[in-house]
C-alpha atoms as a PDB file:
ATOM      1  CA  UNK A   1     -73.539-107.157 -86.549  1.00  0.00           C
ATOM      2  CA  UNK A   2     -73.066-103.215 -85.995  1.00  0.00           C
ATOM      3  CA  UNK A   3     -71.787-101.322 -88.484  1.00  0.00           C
ATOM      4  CA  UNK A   4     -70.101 -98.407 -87.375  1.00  0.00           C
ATOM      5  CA  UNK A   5     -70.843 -95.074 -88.529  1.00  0.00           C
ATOM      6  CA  UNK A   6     -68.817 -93.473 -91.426  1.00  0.00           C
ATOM      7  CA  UNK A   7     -69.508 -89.481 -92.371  1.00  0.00           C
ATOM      8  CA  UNK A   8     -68.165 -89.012 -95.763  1.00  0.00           C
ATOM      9  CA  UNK A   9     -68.098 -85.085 -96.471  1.00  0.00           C
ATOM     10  CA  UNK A  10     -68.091 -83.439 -99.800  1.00  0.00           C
ATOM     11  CA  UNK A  11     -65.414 -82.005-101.610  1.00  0.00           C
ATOM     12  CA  UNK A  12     -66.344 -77.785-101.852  1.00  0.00           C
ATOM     13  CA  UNK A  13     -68.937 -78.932-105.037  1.00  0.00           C
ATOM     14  CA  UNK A  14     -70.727 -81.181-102.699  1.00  0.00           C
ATOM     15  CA  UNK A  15     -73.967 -83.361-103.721  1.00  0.00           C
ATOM     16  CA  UNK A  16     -73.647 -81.054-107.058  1.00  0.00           C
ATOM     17  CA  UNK A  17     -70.945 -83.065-109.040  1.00  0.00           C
ATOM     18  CA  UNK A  18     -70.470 -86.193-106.576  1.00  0.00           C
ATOM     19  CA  UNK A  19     -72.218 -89.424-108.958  1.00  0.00           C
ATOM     20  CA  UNK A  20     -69.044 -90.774-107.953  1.00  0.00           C
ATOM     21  CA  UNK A  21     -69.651 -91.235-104.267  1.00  0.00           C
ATOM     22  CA  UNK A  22     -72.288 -94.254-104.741  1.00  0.00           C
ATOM     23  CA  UNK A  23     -69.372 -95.976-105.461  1.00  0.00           C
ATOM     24  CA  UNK A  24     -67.827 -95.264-102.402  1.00  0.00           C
ATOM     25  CA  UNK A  25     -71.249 -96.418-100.635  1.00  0.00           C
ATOM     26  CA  UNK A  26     -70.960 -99.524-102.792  1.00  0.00           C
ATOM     27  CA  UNK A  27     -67.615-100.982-101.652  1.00  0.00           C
ATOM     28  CA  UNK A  28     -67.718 -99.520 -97.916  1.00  0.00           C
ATOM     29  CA  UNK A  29     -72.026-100.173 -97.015  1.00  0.00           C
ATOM     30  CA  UNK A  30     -71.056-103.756 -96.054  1.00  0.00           C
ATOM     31  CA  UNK A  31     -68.677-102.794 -92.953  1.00  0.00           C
ATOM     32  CA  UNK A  32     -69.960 -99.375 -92.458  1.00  0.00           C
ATOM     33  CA  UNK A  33     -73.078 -97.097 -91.558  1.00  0.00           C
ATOM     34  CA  UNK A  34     -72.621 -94.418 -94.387  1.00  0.00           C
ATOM     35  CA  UNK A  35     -73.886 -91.524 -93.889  1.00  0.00           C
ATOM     36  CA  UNK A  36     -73.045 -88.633 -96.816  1.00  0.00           C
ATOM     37  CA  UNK A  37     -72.593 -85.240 -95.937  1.00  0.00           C
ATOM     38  CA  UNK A  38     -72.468 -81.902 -98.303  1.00  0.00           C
ATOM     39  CA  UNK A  39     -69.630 -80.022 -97.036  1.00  0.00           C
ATOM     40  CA  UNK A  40     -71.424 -76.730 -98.452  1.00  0.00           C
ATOM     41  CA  UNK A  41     -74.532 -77.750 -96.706  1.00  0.00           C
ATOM     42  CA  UNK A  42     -72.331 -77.970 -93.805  1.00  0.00           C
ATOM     43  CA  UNK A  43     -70.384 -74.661 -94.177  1.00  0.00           C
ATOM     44  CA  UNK A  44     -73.869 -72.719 -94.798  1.00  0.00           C
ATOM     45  CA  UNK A  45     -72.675 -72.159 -98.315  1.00  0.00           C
ATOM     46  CA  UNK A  46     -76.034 -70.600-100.652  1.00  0.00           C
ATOM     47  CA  UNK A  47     -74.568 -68.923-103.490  1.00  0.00           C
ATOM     48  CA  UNK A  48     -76.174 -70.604-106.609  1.00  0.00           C
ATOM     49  CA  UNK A  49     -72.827 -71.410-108.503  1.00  0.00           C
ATOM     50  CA  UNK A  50     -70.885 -74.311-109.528  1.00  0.00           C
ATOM     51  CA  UNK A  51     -67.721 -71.570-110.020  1.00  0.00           C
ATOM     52  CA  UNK A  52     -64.642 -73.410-108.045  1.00  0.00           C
ATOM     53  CA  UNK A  53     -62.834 -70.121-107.415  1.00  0.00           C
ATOM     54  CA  UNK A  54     -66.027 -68.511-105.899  1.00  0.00           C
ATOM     55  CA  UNK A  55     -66.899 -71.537-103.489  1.00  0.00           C
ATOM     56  CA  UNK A  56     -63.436 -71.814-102.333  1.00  0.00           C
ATOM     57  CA  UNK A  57     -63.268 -68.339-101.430  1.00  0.00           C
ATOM     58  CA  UNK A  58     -66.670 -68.666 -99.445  1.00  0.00           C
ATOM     59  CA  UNK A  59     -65.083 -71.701 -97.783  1.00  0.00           C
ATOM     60  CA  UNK A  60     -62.114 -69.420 -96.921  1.00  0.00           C
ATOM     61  CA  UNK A  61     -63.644 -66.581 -96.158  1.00  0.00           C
ATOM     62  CA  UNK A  62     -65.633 -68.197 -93.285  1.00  0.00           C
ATOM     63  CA  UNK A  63     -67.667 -71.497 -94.281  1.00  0.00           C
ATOM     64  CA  UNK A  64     -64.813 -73.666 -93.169  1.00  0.00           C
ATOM     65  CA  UNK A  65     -65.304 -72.207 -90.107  1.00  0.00           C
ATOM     66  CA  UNK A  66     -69.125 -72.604 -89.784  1.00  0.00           C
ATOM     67  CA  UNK A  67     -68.711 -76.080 -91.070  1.00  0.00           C
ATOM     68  CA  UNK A  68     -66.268 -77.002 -88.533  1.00  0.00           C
ATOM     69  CA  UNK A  69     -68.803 -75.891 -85.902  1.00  0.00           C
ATOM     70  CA  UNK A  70     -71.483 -77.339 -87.065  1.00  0.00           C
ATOM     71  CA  UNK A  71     -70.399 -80.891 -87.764  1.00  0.00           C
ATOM     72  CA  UNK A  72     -68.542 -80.776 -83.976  1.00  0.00           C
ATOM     73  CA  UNK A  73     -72.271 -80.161 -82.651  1.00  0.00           C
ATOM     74  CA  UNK A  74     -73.811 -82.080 -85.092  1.00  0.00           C
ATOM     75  CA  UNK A  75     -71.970 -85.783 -83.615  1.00  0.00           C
ATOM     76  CA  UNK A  76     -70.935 -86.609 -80.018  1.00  0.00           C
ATOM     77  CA  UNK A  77     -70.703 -90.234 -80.724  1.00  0.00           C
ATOM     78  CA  UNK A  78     -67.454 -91.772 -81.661  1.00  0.00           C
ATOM     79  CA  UNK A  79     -67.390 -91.901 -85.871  1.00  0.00           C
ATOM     80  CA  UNK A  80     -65.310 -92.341 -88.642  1.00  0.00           C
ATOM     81  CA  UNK A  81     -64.749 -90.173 -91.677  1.00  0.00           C
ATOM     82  CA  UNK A  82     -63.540 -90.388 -94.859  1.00  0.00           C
ATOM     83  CA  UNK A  83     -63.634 -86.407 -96.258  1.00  0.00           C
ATOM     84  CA  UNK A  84     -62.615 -85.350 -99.748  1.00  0.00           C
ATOM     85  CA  UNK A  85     -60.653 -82.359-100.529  1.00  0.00           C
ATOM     86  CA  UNK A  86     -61.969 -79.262 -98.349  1.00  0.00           C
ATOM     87  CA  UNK A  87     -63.956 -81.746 -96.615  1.00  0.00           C
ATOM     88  CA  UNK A  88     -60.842 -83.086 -94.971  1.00  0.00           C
ATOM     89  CA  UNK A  89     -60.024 -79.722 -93.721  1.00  0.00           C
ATOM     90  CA  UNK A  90     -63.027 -79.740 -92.424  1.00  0.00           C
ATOM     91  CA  UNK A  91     -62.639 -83.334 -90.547  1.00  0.00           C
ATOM     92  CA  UNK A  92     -59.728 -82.173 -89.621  1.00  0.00           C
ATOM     93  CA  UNK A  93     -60.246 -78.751 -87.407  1.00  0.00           C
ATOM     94  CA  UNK A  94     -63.242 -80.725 -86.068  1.00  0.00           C
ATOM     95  CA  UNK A  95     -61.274 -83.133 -84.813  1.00  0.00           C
ATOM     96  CA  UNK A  96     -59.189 -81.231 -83.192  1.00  0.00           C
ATOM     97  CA  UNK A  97     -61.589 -79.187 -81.586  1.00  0.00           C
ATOM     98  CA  UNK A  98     -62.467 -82.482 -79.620  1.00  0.00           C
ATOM     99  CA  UNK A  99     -65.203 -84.487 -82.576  1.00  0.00           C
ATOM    100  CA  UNK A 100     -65.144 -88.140 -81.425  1.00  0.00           C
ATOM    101  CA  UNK A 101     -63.436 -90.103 -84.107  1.00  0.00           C
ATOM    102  CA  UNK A 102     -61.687 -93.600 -84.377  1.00  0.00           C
ATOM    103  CA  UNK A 103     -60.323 -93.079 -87.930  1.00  0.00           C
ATOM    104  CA  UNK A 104     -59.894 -90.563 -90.225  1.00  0.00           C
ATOM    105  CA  UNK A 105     -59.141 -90.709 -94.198  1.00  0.00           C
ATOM    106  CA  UNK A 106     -58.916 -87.392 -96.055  1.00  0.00           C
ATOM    107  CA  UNK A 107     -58.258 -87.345 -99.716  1.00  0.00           C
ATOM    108  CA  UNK A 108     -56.621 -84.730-101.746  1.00  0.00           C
ATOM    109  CA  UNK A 109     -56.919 -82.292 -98.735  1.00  0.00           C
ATOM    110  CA  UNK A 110     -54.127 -79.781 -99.525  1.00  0.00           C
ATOM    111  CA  UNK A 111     -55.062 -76.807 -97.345  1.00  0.00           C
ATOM    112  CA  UNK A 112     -53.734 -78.990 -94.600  1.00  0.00           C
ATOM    113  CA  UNK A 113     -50.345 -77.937 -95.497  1.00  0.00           C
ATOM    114  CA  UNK A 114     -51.472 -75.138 -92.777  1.00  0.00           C
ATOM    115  CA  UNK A 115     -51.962 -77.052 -90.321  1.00  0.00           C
ATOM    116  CA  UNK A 116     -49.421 -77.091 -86.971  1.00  0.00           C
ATOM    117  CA  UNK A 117     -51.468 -79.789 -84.623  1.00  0.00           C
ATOM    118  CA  UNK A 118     -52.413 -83.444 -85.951  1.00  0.00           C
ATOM    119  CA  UNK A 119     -55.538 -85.098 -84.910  1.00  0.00           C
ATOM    120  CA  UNK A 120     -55.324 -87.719 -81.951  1.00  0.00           C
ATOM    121  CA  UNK A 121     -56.988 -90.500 -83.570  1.00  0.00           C
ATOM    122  CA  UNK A 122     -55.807 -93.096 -86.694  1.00  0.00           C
ATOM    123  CA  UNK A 123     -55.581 -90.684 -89.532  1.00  0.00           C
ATOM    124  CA  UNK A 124     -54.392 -91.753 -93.168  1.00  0.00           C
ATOM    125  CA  UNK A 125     -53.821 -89.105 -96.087  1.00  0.00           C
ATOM    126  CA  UNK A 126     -54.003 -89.976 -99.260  1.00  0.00           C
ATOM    127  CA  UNK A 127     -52.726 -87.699-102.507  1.00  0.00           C
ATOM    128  CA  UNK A 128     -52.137 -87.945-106.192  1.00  0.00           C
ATOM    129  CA  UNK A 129     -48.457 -87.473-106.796  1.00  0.00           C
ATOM    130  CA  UNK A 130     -49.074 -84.875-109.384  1.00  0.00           C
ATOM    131  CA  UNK A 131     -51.116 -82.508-107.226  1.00  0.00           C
ATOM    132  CA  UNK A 132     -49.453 -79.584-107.049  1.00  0.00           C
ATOM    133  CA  UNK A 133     -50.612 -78.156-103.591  1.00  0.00           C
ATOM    134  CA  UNK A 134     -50.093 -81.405-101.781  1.00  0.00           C
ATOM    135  CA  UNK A 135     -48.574 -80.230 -98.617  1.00  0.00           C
ATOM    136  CA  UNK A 136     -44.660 -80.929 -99.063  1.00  0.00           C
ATOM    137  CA  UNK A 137     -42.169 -83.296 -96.853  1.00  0.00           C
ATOM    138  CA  UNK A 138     -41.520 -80.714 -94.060  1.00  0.00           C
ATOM    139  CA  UNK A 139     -45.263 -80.762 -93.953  1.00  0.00           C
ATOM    140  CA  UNK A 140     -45.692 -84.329 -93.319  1.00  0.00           C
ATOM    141  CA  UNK A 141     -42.291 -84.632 -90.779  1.00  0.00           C
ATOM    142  CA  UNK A 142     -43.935 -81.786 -88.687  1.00  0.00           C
ATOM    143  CA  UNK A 143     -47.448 -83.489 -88.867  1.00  0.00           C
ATOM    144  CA  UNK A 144     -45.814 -87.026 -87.867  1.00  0.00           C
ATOM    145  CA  UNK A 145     -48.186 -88.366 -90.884  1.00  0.00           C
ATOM    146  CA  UNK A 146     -46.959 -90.596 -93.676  1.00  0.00           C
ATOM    147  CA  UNK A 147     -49.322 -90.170 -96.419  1.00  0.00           C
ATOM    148  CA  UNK A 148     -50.140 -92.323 -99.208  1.00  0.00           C
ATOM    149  CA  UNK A 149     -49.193 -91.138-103.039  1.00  0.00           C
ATOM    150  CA  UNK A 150     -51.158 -92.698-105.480  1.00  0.00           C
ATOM    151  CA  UNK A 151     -48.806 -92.703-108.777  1.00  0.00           C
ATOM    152  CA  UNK A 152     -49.864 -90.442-111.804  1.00  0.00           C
ATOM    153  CA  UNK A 153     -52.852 -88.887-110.433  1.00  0.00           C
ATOM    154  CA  UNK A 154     -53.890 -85.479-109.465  1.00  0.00           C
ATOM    155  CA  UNK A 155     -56.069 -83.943-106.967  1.00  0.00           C
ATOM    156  CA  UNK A 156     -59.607 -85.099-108.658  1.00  0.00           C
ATOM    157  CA  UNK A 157     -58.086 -88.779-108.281  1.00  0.00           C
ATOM    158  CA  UNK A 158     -60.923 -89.679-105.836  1.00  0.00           C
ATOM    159  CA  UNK A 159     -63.623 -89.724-108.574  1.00  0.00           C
ATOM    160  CA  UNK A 160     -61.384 -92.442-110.996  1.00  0.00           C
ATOM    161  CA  UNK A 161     -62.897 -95.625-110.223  1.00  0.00           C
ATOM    162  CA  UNK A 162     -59.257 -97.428-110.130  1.00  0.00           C
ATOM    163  CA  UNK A 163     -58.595 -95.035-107.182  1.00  0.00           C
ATOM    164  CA  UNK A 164     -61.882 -95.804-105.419  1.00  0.00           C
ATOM    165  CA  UNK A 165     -61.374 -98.961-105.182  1.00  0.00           C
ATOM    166  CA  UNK A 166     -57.571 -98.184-103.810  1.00  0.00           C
ATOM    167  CA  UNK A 167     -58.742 -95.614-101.168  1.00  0.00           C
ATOM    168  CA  UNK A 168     -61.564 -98.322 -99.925  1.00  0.00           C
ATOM    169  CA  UNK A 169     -59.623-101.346 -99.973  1.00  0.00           C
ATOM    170  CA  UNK A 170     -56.801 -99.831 -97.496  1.00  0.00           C
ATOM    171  CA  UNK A 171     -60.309 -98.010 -95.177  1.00  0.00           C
ATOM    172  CA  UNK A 172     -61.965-102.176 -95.146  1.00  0.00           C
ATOM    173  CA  UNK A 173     -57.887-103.627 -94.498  1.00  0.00           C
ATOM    174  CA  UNK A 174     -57.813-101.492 -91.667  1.00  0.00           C
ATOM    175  CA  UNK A 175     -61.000-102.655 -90.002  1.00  0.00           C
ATOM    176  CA  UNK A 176     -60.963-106.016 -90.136  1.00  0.00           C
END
């Protein structure tokens, strides 16, 4: 059997502070091709500093831009992500700037509360009801997305094992 591929990007900490991810790998290597990807390898992203508030303003300031070129280059294949946080923004302006991708599953990726344009492929968002920059109901309407709330968590949800296990069980119910 083929496995089709799966990029998982990095929230803005990347390989850093992600021991959670091998769990990911764990539940989704079975139906999947996994390949991991450091969204600040991606956006080009040097600075020596585990400081949130410094990455993210790298990230705005013009990684997410870099990134987004650089993974669009980087596959012409069809794929399938699953991106985490800024990584989802990431996915996200990628895929609309025409990467190839059957399905697309960002979690706790709040800067896409800017976005206008949704991408044209099967695309599944997935928040903790208690983050407070999830983009808001006017958000969603305009996006035509329904996203998933996952009761009583917050943004760093996708590290809790209990939510793992949520986020892959929908990703391997929607491939078989």
């Amino acid at each position: 059997m083929i496995r089709e591929k799966l990029i998982i990007l990095s929230d803005l900490f990347g390989k850093e502070k992600s021991d959670w991810i091998s769990v990911y790998y764990e539940l989704l290597s079975d139906k999947y091709d996994i390949h991991y990807i450091d969204s600040k390898d991606l956006g080009e992203i040097t600075l020596n500093t585990n400081n949130k508030e410094d990455i993210h303003n790298l990230f705005i300031a013009k990684s997410i831009t870099v990134a987004v070129n650089n993974l669009t280059t980087k596959y012409r294949e069809k794929i399938n992500i699953l991106a985490f946080s800024i990584g989802g923004t990431i996915a996200w302006k990628a895929i609309l700037k025409g990467l190839n991708v059957s399905n697309f599953w960002a979690v706790s990726s709040t800067r896409i509360r800017y976005e206008t344009k949704s991408p044209k492929c099967k695309t599944t968002l997935f928040y903790g009801e208690n983050d407070t920059h999830k983009p808001d109901d006017n958000c969603f309407t305009k996006l035509k997305i329904t996203p998933v709330f996952l009761k009583n968590q917050d943004h760093n949800m996708y590290s809790n094992p209990k939510v793992i296990n949520t986020i892959c069980n929908n990703i391997l119910k929607q491939n078989d």
